[in-house]
PDB file of N, CA and C in Angstrom:
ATOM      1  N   UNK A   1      59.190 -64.793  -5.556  1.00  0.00           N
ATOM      2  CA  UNK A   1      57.787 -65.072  -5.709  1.00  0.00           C
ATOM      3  C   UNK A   1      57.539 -66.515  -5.335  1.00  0.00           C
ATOM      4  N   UNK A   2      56.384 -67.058  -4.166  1.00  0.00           N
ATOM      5  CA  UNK A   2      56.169 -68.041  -4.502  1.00  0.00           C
ATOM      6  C   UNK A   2      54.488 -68.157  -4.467  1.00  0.00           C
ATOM      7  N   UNK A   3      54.208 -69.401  -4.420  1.00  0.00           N
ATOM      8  CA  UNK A   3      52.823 -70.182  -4.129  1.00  0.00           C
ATOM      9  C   UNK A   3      52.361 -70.750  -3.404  1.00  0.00           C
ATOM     10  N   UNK A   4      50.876 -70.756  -2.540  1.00  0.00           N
ATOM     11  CA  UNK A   4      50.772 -71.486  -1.844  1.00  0.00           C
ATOM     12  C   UNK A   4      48.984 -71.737  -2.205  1.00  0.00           C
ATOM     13  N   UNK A   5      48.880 -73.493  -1.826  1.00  0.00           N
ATOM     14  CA  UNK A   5      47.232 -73.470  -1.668  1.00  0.00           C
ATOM     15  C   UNK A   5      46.978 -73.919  -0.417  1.00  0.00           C
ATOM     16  N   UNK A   6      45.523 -72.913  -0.464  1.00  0.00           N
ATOM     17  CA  UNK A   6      45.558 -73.008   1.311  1.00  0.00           C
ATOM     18  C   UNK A   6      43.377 -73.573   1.109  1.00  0.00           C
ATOM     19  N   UNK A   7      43.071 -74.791   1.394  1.00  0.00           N
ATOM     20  CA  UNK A   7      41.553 -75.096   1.438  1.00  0.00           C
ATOM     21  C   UNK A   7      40.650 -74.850   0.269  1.00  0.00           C
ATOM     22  N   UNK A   8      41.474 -74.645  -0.812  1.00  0.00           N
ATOM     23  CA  UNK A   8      41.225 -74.937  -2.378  1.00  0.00           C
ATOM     24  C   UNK A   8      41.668 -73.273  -2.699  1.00  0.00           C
ATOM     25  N   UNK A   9      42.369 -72.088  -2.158  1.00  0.00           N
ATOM     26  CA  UNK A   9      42.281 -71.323  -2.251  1.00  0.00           C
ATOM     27  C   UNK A   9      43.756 -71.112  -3.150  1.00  0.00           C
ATOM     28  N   UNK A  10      44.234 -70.543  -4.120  1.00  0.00           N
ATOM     29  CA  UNK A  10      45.353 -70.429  -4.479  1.00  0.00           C
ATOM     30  C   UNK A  10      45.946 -69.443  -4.607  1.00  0.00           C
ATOM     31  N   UNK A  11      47.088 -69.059  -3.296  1.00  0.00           N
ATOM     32  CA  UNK A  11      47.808 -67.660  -3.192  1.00  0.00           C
ATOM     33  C   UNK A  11      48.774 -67.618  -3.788  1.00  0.00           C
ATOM     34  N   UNK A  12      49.285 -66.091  -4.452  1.00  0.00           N
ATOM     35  CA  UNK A  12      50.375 -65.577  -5.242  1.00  0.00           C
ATOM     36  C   UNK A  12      51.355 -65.042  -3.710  1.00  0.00           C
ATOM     37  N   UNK A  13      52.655 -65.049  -3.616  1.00  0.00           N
ATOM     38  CA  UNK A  13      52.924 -64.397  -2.940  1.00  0.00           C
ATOM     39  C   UNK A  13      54.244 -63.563  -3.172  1.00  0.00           C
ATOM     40  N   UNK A  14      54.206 -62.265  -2.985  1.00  0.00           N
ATOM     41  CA  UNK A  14      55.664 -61.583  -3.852  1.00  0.00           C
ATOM     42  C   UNK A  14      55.928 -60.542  -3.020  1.00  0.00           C
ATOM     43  N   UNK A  15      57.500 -60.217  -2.810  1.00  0.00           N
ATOM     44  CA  UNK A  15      58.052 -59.128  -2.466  1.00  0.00           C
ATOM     45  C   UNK A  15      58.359 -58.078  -3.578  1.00  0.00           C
ATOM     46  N   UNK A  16      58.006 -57.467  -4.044  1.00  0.00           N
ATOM     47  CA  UNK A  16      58.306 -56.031  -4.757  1.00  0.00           C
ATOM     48  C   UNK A  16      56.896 -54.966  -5.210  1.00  0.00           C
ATOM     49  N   UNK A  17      58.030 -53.979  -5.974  1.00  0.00           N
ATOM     50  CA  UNK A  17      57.032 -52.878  -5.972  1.00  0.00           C
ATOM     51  C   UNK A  17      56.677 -52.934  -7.676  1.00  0.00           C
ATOM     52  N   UNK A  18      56.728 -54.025  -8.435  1.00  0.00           N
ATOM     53  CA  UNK A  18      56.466 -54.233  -9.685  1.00  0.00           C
ATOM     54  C   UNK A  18      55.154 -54.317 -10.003  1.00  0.00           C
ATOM     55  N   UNK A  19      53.996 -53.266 -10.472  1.00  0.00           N
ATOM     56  CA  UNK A  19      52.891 -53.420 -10.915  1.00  0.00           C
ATOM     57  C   UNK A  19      52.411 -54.289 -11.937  1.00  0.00           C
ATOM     58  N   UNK A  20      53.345 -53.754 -12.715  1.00  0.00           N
ATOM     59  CA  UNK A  20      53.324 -54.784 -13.697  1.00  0.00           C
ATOM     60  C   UNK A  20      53.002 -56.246 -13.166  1.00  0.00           C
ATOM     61  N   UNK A  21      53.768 -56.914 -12.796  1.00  0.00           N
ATOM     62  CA  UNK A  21      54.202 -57.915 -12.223  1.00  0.00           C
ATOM     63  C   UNK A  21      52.685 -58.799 -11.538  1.00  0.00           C
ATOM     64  N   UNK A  22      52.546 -57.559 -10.658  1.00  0.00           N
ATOM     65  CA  UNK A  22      51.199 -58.110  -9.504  1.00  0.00           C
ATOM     66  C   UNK A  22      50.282 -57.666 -10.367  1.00  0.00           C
ATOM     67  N   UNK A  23      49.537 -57.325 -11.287  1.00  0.00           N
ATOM     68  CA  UNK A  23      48.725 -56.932 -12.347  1.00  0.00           C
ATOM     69  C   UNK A  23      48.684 -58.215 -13.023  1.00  0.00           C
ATOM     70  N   UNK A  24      49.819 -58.881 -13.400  1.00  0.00           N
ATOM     71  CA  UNK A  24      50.033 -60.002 -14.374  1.00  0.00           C
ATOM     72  C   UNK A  24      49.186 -60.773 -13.563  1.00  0.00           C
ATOM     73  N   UNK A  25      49.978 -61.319 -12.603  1.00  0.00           N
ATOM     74  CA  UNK A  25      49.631 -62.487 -11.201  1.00  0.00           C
ATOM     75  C   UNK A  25      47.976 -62.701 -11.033  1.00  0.00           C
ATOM     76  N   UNK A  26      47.507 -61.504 -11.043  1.00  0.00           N
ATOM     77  CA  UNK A  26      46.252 -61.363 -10.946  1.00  0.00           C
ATOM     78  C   UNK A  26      45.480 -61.533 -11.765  1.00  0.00           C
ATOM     79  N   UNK A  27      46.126 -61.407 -13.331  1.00  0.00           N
ATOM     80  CA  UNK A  27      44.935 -61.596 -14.028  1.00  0.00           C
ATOM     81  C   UNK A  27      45.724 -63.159 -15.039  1.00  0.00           C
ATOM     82  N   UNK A  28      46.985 -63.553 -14.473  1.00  0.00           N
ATOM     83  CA  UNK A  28      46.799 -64.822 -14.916  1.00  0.00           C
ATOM     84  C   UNK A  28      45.796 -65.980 -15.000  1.00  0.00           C
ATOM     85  N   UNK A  29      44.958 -65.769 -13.883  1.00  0.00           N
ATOM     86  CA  UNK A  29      44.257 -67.064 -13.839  1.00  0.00           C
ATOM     87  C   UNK A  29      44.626 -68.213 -12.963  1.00  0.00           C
ATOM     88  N   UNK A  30      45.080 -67.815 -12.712  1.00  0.00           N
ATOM     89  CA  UNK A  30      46.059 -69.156 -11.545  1.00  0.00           C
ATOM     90  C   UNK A  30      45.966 -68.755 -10.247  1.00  0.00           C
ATOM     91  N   UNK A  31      45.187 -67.636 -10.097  1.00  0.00           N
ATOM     92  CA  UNK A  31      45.647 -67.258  -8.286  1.00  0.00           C
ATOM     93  C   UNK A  31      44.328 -67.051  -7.933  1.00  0.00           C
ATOM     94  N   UNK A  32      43.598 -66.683  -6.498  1.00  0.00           N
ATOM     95  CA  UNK A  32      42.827 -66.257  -5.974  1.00  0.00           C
ATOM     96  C   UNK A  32      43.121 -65.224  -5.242  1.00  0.00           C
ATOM     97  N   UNK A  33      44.056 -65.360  -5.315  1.00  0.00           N
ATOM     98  CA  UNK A  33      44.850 -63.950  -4.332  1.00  0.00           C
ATOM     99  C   UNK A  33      46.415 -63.711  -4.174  1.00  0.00           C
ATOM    100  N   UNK A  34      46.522 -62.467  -4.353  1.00  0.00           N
ATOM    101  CA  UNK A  34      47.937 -62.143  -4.947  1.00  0.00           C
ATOM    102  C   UNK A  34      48.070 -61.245  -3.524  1.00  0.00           C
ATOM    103  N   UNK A  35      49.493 -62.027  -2.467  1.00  0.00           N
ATOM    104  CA  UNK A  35      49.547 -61.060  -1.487  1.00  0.00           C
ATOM    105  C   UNK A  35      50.838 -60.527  -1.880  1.00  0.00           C
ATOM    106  N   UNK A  36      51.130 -59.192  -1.807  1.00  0.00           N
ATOM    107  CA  UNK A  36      52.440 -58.369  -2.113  1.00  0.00           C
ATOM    108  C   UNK A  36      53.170 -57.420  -0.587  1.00  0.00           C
ATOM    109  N   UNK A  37      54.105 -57.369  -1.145  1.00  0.00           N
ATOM    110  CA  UNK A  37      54.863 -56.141  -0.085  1.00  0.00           C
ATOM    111  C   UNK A  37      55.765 -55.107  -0.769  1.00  0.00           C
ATOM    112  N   UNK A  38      56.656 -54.507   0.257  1.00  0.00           N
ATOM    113  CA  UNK A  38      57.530 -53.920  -0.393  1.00  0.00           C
ATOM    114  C   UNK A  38      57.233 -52.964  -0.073  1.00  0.00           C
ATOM    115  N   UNK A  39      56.019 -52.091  -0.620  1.00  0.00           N
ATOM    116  CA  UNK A  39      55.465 -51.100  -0.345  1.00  0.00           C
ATOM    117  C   UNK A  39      55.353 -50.001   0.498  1.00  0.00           C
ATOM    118  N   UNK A  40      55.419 -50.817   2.010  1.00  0.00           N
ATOM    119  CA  UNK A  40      54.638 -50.357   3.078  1.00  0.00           C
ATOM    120  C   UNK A  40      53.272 -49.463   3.674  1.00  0.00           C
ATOM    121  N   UNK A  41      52.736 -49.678   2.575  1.00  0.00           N
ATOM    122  CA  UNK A  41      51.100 -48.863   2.333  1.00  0.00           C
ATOM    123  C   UNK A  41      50.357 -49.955   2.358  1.00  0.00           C
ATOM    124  N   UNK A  42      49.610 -50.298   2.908  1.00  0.00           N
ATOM    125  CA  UNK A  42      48.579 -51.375   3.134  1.00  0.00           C
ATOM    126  C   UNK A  42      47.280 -50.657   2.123  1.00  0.00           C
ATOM    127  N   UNK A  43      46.872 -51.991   1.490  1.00  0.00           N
ATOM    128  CA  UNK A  43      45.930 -52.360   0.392  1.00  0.00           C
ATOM    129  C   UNK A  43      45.229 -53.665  -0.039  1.00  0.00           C
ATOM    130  N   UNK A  44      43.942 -52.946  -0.055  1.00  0.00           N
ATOM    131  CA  UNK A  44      43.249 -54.131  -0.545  1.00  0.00           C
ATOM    132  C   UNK A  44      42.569 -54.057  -1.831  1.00  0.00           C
ATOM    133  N   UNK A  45      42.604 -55.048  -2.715  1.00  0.00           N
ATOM    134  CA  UNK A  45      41.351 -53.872  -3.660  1.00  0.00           C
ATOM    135  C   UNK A  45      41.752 -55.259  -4.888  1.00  0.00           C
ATOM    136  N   UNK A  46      40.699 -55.210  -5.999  1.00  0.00           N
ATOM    137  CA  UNK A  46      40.375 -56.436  -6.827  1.00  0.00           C
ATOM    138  C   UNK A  46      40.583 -56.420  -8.291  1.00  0.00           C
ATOM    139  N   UNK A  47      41.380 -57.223  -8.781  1.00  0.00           N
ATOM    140  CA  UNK A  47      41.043 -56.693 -10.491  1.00  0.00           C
ATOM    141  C   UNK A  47      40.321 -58.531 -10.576  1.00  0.00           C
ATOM    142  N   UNK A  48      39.242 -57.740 -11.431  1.00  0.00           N
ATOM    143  CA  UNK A  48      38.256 -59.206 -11.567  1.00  0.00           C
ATOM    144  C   UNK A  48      37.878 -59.670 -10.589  1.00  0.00           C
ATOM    145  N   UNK A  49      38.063 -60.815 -10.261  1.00  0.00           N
ATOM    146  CA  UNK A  49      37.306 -61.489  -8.846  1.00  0.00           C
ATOM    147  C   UNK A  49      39.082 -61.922  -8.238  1.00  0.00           C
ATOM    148  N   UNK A  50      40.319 -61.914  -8.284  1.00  0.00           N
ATOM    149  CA  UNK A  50      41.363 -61.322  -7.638  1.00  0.00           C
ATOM    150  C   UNK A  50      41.277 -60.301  -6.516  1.00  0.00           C
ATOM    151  N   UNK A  51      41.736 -60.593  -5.159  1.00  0.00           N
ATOM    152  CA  UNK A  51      42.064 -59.995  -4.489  1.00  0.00           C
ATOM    153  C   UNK A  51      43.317 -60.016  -4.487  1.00  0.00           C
ATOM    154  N   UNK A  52      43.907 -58.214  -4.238  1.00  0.00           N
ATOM    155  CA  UNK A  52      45.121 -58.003  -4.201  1.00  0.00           C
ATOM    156  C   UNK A  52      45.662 -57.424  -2.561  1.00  0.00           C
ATOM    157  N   UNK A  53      46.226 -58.312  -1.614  1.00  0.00           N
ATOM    158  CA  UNK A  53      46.234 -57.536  -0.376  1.00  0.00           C
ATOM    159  C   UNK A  53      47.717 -57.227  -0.732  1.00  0.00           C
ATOM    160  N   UNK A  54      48.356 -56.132   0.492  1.00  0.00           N
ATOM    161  CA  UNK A  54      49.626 -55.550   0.724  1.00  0.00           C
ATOM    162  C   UNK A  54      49.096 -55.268   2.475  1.00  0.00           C
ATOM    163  N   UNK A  55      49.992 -56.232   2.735  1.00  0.00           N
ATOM    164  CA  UNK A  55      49.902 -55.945   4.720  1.00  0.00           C
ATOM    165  C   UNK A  55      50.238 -54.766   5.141  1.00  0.00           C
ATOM    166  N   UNK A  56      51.075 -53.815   4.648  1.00  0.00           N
ATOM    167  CA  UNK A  56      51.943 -53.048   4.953  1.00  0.00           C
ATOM    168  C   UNK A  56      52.681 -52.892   5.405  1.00  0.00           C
ATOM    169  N   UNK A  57      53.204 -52.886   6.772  1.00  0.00           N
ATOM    170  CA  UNK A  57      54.383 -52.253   7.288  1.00  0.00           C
ATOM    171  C   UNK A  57      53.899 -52.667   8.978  1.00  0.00           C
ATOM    172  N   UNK A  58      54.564 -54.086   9.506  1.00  0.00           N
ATOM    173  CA  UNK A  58      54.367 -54.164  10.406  1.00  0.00           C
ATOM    174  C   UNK A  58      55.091 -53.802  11.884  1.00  0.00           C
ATOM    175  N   UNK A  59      56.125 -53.118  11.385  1.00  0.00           N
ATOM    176  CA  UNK A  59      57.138 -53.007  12.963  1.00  0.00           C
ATOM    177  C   UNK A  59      56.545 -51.219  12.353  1.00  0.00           C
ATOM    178  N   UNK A  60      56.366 -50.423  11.804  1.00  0.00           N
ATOM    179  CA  UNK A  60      56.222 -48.975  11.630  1.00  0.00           C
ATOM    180  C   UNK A  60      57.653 -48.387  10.861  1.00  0.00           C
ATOM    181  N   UNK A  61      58.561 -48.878  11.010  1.00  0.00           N
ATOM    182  CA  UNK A  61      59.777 -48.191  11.250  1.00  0.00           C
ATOM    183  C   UNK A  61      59.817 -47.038  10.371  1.00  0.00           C
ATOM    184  N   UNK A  62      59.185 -47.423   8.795  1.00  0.00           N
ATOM    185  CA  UNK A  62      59.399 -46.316   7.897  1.00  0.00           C
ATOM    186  C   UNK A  62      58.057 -45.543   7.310  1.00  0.00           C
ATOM    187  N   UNK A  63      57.188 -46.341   8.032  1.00  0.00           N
ATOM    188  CA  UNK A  63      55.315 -45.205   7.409  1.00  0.00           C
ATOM    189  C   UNK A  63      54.944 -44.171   8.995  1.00  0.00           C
ATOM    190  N   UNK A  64      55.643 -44.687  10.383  1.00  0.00           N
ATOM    191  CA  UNK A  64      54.872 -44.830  11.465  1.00  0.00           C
ATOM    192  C   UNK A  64      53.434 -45.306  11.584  1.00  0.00           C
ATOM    193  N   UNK A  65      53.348 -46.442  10.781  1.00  0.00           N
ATOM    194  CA  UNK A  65      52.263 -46.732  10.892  1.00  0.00           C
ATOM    195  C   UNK A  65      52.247 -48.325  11.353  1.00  0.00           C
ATOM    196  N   UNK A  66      51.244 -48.996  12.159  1.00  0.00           N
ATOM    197  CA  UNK A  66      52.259 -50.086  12.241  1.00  0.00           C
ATOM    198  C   UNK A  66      50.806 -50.979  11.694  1.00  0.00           C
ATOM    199  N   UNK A  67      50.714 -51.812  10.698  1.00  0.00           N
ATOM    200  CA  UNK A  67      49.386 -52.619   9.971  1.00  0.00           C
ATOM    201  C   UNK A  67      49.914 -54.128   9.605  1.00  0.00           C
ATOM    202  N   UNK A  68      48.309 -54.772   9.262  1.00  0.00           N
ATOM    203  CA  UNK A  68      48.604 -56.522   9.190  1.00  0.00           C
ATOM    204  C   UNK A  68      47.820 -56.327   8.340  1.00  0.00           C
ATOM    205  N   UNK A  69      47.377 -57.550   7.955  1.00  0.00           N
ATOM    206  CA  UNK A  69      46.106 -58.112   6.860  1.00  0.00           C
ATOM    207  C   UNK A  69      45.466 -59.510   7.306  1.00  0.00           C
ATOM    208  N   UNK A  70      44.965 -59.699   7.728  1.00  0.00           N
ATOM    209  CA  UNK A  70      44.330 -61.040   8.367  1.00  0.00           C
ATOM    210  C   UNK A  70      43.382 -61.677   7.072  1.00  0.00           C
ATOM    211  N   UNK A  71      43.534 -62.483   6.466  1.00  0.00           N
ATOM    212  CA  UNK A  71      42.623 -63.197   5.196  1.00  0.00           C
ATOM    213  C   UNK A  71      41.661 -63.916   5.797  1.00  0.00           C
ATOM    214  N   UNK A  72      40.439 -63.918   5.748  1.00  0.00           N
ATOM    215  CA  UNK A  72      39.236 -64.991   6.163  1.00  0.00           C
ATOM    216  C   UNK A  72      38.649 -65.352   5.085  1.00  0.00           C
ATOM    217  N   UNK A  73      39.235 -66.959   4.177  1.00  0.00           N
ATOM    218  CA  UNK A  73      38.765 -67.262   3.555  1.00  0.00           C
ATOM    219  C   UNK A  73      37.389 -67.493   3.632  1.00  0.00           C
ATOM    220  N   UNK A  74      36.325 -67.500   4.430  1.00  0.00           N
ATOM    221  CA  UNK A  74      35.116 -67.830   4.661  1.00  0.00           C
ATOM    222  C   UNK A  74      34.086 -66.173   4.286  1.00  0.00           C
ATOM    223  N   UNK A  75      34.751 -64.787   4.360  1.00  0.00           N
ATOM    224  CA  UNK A  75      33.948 -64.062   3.841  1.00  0.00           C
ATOM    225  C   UNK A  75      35.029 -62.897   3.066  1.00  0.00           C
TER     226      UNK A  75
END
């Protein structure tokens, strides 16, 4: 897991499939956005004013699907 701030914005960033975990992250208070993986199912979606992205699976190898997540802090 780490952290990054990006233009006052403060990202969570984690590899696993722990709900728990990214549930916590999100409603700690400390993040603006919790990006996760692991998964390979791409997701977006909010607890509170938290955004939670998951890029998914960018080479395809194991969804055939091949997805990104592009963040625009501006909307």
């Amino acid at each position: 897991m780490g952290g990054i701030e990006i233009g006052g914005i403060k990202i969570a960033i984690i590899h696993g499939k722990d709900e728990k975990i990214v549930n916590a992250l999100a409603k700690s208070g400390e993040y603006n956005v919790v990006i996760r993986g692991h998964t390979h199912k791409p997701d977006i979606r909010k607890i509170g004013t938290v955004i939670i992205i998951n890029p998914g699976e960018v080479c395809g190898y194991l969804s055939d699907k091949r997805t990104i997540a592009i963040f625009d802090k501006e909307s």
